[in-house]
Protein backbone atom coordinates (compact mmCIF):
# COMPACT_ATOMS: atom_id res chain seq x y z
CA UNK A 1 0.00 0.00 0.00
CA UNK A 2 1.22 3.40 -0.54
CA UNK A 3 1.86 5.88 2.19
CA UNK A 4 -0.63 8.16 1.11
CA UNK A 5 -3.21 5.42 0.51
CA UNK A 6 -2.13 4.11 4.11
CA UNK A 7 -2.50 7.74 5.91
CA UNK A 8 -6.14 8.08 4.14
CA UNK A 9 -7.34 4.68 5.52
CA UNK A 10 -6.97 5.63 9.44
CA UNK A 11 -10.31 7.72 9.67
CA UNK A 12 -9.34 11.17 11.11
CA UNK A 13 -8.92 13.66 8.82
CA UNK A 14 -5.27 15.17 10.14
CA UNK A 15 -3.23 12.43 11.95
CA UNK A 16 0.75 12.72 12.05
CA UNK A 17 1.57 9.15 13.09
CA UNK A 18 5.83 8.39 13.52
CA UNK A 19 6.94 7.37 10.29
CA UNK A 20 9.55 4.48 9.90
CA UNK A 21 10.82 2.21 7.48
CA UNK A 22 8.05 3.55 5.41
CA UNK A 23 5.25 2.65 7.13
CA UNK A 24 3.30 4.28 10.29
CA UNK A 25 3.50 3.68 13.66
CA UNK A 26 0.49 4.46 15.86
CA UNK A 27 1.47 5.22 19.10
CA UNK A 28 -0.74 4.71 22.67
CA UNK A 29 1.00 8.28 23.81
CA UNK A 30 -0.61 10.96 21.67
CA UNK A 31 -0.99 14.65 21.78
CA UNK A 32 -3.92 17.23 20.51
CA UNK A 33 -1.96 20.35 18.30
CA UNK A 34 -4.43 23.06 18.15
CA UNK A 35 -4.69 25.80 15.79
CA UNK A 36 -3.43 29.35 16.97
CA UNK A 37 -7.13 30.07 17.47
CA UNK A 38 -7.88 26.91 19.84
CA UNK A 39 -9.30 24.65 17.24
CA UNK A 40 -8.42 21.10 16.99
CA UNK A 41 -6.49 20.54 14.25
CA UNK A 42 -4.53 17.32 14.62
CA UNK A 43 -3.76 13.91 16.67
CA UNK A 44 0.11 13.67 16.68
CA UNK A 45 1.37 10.43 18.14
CA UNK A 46 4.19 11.01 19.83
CA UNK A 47 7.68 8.94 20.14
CA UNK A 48 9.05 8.87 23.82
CA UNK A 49 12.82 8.15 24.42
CA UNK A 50 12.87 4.15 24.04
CA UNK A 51 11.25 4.38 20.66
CA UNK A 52 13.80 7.33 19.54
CA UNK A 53 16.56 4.61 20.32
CA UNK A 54 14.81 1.79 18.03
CA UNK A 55 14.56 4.64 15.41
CA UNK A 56 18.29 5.71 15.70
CA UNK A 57 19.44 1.62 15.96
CA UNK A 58 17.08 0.49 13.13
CA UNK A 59 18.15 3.97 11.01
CA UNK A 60 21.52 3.19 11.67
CA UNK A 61 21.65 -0.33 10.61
CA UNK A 62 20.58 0.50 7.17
CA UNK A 63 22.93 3.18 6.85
CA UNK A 64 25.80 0.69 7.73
CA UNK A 65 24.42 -1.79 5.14
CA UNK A 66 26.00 0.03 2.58
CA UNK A 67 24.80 3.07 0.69
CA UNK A 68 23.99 4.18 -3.21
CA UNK A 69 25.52 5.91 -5.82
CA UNK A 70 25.61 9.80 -4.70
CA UNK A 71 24.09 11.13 -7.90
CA UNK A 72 21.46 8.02 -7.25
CA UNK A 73 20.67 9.89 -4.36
CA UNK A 74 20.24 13.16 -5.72
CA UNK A 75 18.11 12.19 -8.46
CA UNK A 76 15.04 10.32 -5.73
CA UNK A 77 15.88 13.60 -4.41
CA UNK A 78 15.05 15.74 -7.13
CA UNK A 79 12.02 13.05 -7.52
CA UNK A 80 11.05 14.19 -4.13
CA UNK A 81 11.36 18.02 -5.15
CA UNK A 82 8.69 17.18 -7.94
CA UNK A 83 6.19 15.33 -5.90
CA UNK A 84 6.33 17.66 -2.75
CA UNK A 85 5.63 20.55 -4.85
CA UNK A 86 2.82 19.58 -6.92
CA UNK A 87 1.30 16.19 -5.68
CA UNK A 88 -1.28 15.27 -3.20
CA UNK A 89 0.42 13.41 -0.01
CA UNK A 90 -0.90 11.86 2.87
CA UNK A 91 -4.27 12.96 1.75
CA UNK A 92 -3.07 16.77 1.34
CA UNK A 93 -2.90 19.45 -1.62
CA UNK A 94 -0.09 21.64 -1.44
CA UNK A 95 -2.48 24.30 -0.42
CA UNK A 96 -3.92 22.25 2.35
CA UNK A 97 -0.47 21.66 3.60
CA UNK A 98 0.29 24.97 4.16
CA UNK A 99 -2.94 26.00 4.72
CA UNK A 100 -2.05 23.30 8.00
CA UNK A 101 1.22 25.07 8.83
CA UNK A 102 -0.31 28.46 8.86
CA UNK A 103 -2.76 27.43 11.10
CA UNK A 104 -0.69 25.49 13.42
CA UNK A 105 1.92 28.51 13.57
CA UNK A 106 0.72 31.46 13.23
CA UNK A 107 3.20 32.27 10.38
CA UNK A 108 1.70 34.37 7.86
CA UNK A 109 0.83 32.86 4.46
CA UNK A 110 3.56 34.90 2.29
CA UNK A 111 5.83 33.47 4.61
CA UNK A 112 4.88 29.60 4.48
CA UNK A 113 4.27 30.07 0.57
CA UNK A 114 8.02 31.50 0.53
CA UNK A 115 9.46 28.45 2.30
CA UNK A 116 7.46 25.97 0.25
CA UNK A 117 9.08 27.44 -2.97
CA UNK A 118 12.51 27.57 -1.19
CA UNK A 119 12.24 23.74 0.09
CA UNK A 120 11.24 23.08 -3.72
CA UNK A 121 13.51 24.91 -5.69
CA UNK A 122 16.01 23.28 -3.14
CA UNK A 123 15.09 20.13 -3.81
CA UNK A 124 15.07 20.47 -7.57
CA UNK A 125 18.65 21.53 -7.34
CA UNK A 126 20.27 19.81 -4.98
CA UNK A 127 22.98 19.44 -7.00
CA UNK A 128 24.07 23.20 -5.99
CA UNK A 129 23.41 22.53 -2.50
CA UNK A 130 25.88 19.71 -2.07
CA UNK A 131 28.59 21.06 -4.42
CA UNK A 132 28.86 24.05 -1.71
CA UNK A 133 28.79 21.29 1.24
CA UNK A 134 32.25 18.96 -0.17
CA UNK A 135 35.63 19.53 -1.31
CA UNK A 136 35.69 21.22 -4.57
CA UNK A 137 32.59 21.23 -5.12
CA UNK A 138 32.93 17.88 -6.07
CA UNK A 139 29.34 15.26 -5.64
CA UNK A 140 31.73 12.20 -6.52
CA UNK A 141 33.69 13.01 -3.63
CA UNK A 142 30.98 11.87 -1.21
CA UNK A 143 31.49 8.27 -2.45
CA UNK A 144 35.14 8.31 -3.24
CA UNK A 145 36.14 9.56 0.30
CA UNK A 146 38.73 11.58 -1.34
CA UNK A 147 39.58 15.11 -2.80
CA UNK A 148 40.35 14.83 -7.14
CA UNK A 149 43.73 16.18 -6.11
CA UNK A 150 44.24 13.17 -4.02
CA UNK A 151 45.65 15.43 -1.08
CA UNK A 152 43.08 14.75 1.64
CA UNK A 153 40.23 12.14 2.60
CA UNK A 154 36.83 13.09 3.92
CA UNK A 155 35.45 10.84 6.17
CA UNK A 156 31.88 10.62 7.63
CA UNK A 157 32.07 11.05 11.80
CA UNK A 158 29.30 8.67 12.17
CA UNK A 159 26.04 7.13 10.46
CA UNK A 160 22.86 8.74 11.98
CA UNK A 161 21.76 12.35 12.49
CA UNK A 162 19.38 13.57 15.05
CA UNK A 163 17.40 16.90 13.94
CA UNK A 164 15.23 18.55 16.14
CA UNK A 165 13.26 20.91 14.05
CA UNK A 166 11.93 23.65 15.76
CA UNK A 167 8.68 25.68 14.98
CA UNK A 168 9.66 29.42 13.60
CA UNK A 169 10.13 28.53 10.06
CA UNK A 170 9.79 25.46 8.19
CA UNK A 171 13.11 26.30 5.85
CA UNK A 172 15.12 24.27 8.84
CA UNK A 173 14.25 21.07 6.85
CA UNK A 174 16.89 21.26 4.35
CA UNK A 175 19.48 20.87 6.85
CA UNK A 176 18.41 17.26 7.07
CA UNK A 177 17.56 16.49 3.52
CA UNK A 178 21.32 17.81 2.88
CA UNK A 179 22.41 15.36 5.19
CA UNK A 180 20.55 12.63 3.40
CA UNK A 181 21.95 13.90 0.08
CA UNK A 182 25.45 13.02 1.69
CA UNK A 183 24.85 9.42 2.38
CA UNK A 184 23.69 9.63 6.28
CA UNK A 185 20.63 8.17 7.88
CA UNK A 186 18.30 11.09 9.95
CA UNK A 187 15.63 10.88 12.79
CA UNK A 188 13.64 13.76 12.54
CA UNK A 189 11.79 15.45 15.53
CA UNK A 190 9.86 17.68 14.27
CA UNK A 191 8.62 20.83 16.16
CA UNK A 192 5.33 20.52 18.17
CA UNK A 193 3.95 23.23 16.00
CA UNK A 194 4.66 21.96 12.71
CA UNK A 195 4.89 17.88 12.40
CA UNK A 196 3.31 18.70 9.06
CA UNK A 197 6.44 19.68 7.04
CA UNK A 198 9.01 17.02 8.33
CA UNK A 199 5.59 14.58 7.33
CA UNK A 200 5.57 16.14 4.09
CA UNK A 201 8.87 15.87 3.03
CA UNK A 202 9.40 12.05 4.51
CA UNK A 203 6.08 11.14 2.16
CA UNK A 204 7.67 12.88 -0.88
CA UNK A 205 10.27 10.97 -0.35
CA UNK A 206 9.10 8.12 0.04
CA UNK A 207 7.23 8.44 -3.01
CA UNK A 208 10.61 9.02 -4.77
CA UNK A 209 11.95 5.40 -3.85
CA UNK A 210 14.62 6.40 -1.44
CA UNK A 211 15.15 3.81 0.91
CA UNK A 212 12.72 3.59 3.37
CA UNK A 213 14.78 2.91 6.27
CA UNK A 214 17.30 5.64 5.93
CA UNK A 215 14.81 8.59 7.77
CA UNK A 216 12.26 8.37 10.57
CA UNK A 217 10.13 10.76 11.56
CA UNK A 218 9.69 10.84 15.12
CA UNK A 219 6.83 13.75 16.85
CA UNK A 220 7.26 13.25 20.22
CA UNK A 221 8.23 15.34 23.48
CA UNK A 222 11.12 17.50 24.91
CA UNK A 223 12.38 13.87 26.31
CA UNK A 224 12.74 12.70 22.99
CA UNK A 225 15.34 15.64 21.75
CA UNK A 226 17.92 14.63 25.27
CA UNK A 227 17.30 11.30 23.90
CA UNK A 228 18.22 12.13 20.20
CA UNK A 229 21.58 13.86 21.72
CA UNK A 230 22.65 10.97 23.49
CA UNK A 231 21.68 8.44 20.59
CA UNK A 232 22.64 10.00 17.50
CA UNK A 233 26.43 9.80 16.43
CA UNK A 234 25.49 14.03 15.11
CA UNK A 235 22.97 16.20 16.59
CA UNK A 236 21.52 19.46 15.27
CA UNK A 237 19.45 21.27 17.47
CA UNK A 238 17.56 24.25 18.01
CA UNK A 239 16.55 26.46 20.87
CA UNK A 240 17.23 29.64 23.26
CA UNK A 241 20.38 30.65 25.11
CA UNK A 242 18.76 27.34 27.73
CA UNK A 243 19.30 25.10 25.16
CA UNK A 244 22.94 26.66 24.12
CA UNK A 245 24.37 26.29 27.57
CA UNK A 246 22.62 23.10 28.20
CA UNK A 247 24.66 21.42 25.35
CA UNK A 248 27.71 23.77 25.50
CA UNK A 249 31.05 21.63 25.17
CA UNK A 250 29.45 18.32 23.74
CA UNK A 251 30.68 18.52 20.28
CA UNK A 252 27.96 15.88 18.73
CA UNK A 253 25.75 18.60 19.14
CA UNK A 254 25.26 21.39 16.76
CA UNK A 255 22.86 23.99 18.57
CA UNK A 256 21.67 26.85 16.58
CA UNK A 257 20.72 29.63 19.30
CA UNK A 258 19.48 32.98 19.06
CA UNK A 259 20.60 34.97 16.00
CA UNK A 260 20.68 38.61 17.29
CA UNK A 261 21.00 39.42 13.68
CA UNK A 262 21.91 43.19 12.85
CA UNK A 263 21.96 45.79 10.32
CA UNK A 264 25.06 48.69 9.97
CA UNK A 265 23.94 51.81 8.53
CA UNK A 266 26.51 53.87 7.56
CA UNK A 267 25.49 57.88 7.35
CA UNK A 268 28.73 59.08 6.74
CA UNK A 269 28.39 58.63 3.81
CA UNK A 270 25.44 60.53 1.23
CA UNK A 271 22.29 58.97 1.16
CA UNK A 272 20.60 58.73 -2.23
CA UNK A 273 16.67 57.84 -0.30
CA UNK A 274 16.07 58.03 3.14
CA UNK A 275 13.25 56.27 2.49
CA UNK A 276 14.37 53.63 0.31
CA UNK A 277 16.88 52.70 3.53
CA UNK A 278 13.96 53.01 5.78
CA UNK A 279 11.57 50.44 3.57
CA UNK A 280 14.76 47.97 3.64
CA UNK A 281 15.55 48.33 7.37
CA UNK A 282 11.95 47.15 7.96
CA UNK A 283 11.71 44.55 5.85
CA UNK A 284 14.42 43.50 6.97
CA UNK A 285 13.00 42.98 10.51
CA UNK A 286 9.24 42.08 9.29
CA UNK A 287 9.61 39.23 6.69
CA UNK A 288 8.27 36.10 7.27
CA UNK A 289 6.42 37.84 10.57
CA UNK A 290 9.69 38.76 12.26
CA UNK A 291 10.07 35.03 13.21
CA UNK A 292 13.45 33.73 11.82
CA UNK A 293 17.08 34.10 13.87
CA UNK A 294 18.11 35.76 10.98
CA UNK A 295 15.73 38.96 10.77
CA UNK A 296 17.22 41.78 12.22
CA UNK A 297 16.59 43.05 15.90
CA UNK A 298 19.36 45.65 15.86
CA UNK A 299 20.98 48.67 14.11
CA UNK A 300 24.32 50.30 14.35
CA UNK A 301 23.77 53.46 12.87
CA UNK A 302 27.53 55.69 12.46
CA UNK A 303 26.69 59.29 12.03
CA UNK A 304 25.08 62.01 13.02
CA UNK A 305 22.71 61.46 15.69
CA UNK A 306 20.56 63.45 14.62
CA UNK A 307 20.15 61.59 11.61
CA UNK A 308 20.66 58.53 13.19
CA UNK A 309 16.96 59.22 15.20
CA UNK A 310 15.65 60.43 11.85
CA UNK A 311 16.02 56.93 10.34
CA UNK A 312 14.67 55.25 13.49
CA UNK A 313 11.76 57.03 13.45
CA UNK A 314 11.24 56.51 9.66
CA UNK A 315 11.43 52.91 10.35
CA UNK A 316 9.06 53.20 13.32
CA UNK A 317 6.07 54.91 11.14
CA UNK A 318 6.23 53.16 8.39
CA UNK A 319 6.28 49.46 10.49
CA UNK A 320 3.29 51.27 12.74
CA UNK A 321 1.14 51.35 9.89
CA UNK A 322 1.00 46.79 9.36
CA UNK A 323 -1.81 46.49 10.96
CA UNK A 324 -3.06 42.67 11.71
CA UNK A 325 -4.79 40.41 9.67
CA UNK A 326 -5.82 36.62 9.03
CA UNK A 327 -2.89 34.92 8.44
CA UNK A 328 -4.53 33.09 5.70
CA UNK A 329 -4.81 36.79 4.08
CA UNK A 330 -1.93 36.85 1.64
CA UNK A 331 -1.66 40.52 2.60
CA UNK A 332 -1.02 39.72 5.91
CA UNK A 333 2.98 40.19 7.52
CA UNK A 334 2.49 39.71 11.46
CA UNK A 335 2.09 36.11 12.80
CA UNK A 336 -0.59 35.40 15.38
CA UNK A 337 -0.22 34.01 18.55
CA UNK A 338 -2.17 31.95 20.52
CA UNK A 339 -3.39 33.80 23.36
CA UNK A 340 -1.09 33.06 26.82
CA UNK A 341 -0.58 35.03 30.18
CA UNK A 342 3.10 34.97 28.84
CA UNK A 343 2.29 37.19 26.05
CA UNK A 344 0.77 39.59 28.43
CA UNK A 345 3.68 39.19 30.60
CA UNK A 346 6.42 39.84 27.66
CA UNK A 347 4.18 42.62 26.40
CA UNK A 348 4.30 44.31 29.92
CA UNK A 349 8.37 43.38 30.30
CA UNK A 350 9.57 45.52 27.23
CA UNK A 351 8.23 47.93 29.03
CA UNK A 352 9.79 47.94 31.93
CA UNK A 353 13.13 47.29 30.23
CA UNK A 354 12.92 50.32 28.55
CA UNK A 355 15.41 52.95 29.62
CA UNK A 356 14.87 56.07 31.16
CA UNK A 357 15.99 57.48 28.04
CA UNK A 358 15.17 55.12 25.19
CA UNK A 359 11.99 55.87 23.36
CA UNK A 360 9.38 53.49 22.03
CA UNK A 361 9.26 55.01 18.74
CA UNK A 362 6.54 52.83 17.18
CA UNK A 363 4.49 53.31 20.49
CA UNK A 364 4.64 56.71 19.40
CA UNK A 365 3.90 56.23 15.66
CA UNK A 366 0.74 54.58 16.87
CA UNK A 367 -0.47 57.65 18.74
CA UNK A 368 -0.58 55.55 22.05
CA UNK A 369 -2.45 52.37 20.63
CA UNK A 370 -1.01 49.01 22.96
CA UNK A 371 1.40 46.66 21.64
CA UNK A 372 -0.57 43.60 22.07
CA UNK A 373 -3.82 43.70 19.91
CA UNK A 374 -6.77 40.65 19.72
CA UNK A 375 -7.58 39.32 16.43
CA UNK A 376 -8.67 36.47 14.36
CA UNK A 377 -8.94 34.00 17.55
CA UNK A 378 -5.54 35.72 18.61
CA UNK A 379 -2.62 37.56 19.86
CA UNK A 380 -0.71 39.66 17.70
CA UNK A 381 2.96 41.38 18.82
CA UNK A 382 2.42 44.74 16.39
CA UNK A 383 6.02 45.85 15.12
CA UNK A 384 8.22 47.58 18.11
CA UNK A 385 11.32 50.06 17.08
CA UNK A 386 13.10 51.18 19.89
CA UNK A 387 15.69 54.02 20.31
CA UNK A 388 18.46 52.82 22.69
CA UNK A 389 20.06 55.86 24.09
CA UNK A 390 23.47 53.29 24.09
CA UNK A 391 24.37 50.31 23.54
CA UNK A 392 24.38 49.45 27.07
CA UNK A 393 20.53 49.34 27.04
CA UNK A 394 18.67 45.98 28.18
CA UNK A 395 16.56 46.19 25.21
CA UNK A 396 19.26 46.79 22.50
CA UNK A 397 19.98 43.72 20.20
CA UNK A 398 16.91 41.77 22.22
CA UNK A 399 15.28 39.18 20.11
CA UNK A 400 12.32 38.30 19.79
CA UNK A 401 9.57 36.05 18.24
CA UNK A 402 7.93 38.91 16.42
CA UNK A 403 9.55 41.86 14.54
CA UNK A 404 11.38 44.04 16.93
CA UNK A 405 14.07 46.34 16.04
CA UNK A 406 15.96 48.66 18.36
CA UNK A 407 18.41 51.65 16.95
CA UNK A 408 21.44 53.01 18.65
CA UNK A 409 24.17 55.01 17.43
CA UNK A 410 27.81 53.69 17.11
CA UNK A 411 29.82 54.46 19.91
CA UNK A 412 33.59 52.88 19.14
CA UNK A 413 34.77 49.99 16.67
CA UNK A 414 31.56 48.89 15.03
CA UNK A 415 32.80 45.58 14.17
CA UNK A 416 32.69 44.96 17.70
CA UNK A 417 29.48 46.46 18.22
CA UNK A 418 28.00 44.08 15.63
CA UNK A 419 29.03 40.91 17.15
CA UNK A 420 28.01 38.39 17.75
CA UNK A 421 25.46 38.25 15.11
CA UNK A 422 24.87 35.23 13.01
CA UNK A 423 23.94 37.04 10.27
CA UNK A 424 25.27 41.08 9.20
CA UNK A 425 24.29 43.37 6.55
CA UNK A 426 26.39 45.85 6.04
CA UNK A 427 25.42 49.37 4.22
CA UNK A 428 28.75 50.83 3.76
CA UNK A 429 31.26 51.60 1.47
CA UNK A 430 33.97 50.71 3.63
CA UNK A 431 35.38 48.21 2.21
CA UNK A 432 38.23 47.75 4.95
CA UNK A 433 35.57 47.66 7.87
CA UNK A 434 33.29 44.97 5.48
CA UNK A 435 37.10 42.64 5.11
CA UNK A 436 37.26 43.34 9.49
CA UNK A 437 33.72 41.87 9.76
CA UNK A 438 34.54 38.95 7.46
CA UNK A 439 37.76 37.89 9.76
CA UNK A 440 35.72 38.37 12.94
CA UNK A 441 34.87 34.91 14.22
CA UNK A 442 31.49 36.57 15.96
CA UNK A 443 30.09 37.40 12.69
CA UNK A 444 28.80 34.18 10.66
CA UNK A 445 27.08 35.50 7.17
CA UNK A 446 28.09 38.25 6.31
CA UNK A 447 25.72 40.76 3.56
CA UNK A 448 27.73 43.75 1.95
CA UNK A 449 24.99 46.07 0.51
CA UNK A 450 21.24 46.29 0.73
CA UNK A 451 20.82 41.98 1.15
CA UNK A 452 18.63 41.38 4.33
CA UNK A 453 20.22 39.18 6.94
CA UNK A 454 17.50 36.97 6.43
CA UNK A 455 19.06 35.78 3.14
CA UNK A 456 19.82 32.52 2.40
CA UNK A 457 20.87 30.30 -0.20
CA UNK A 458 20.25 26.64 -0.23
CA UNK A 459 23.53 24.56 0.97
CA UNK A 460 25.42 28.01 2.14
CA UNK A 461 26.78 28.06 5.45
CA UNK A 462 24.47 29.14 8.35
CA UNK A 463 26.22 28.27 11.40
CA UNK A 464 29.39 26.90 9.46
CA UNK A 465 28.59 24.25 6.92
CA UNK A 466 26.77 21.28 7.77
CA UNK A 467 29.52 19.11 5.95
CA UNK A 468 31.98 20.28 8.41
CA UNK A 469 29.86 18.85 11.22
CA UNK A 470 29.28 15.96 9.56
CA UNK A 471 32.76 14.78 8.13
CA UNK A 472 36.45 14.94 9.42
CA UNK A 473 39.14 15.74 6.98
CA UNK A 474 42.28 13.41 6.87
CA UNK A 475 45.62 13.90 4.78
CA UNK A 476 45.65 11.52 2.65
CA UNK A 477 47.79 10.95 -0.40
CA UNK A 478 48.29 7.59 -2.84
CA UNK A 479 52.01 7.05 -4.44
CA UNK A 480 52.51 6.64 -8.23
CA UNK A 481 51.53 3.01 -9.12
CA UNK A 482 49.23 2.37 -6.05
């Protein structure tokens, strides 16, 4: 039976079972995921810690058994790319998958449209993605083990990768389809938002023919992720500065913190538009709903300060005027929230963090209208640019999960200033500050000119390339005859 034909036979309409070996498991522990607006909207069963460790064991002895071709990979890749774009899998559309992930995140539509054509496009080429992931760009080199040149080798450092997806954005996926593409086996736990994408993805490929037993999808609790750590022989996680310093010094685990992302905008030099700078400054902290590590929270304006407050207040009216709406609206830029006592409490904490002389410009832009506004079954966050007297303020650099963006002029060495970031844009001309911020081991992407932070390219380095997490290299070279 095929998986879809297998998911439409259980009943429910919207049931994320674990998925291994290509089939479903139906597990006796199971969870409701609601909608943002308190709707049910799906049974996920859930895979505690001793079932993570028969998913790692069984992925891992079909790894060892010996893997394909690379380019055979890539192509029920591609396959995959072509049927997760335009097919109908377990019993959903494209549209009603992310009609499913807007509604179980909040995320606006634009946003989970966006990621659907970046996971596909992805897909389609993975060729590109893994060229920038080995040695020379080379595919063949994942199943030679060494470089053409025949300097080095480039070993795997294990079988089995754990991925713990979490919920902001469901572009985190390719990390462990890229993995795949390099010959290892993956257990996937998704994010208890969204089991829909890693479900997606798993039944395209499926679809595709790629061996069934090489990925498992495995919903399940915060248990399960401590479990993947220990388990897996690589781990890439996700989380909060917790999370970072709960994992800090274990190198099988890759954790992907908070991005504190920033922007540099350089008024010593002319500006051509004002207002051109100010539209890119807030996109650049308001696509995809402010949600990804990679939108900015912070500017380092050098300049007048005068000017400096000028821009910052630009920013501030033009973000005061997205107002909320449906996130099924395709017009629609803020996320929703479910309604909590924590977003009441956050609301109420920015506050109190302010300054006594920073200014909530955007509290201003909206002639005194509250941050936190009901709607559509939820919460919304409205867009909050902040004026940070100095750097030293508790608010400047913050992040957050919706778009927030605090100013402050520079004060010394901006390259300083801007880390850490993972991700920098820099609007200068200076070409010998951009080469400084490229050297500094605080700042990981680095954008010279008007490119958002949030930019990304499938198979470029985020947090370092995957491959380097993955694989060791050895020097390794064969004499004449051999």
């Amino acid at each position: 039976m095929s998986t879809s034909a297998e998911y439409a036979s259980v009943g429910l309409p919207w049931i994320v079972p674990v998925m291994r070996g290509g089939r479903f498991h139906f597990s006796l522990d199971r969870r409701r995921l609601d909608a943002y607006d308190g709707r049910p909207l799906a049974e996920v069963h859930q895979a505690p810690p001793l079932l993570v460790q028969a998913l790692v064991d069984e992925v891992r002895r079909d790894v060892s058994g010996g893997t394909e071709a690379a380019l055979r990979r890539l192509e029920w890749l591609k396959r995959a790319g072509r049927l997760f774009s335009r097919e109908r899998l377990l019993s959903q559309t494209p549209e009603q998958y992310q009609t499913l992930v807007v509604m179980a995140t909040g995320l606006p539509l634009r946003a989970v449209q966006g990621a659907f054509q970046y996971l596909t496009e992805a897909l389609l080429g993975i060729e590109s993605a893994v060229s920038r992931q080995v040695p020379g760009g080379e595919v063949e080199a994942v199943d030679r083990g060494w470089s053409a040149a025949g300097r080095h080798a480039w070993v795997p450092l294990g079988r089995v990768l754990g991925f713990g997806a979490p919920n902001n954005h469901p572009t985190v996926h390719l990390s462990w389809i890229l993995a795949l593409a390099l010959g290892w086996g993956v257990v996937v736990r998704p994010g208890s938002e969204d089991p829909f994408t890693a479900a997606r993805l798993w039944a395209a490929l499926m679809e595709a023919g790629f061996p069934p037993g090489r990925v498992a999808v495995a919903p399940g609790p915060h248990g399960s992720l401590q479990a993947l750590a220990d388990l897996a022989d690589r781990t890439v996680l996700y989380g909060g500065d917790d999370v970072v310093r709960r994992f800090a010094g274990n190198p099988r685990v890759l954790v992907n913190g908070p991005g504190r992302s920033k922007v540099l905008a350089d008024l010593t030099e002319p500006v051509a538009n004002l207002d051109r700078l100010a539209s890119f400054l807030e996109e650049a902290a308001l696509s995809d709903g402010g949600r990804k590590c990679t939108n900015a929270s912070a500017v380092v304006v050098r300049g007048d300060s005068s000017q400096a407050r000028g821009l910052a207040e630009a920013v501030a009216e033009r973000m005061a005027r997205v107002e909320p709406r449906s996130p099924l609206d395709p017009a629609a830029r803020l996320a929703v929230l479910p309604p909590s006592p924590q977003l009441r409490l956050l609301d109420r904490q920015l506050d109190a963090l302010l300054g006594p002389r920073d200014r909530d410009l955007s509290g201003q832009a909206r002639a005194g209208l509250p941050r936190l506004a009901e709607g559509y079954g939820g919460l919304f966050l409205l867009p909050t640019v902040v004026w940070c007297e100095s750097q030293g303020s508790p608010l400047f650099g913050r992040e957050y999960p919706f778009p927030f963006l605090t100013f402050a002029a520079a004060e010394g060495d901006p390259v300083e200033e801007l880390a850490p970031s993972l991700a920098v844009t820099l609007l200068t001309h200076d070409r010998d500050l951009v080469d400084r911020c490229l050297r500094h081991p605080g700042l990981l992407k680095v954008f010279h000119g008007p490119i958002p932070p949030s930019h990304t390219e499938p198979g470029a380095p985020h947090q370092g390339r995957l491959s380097d997490f993955l694989f060791a290299s050895k020097a390794f070279r064969r004499a004449p005859d051999f």
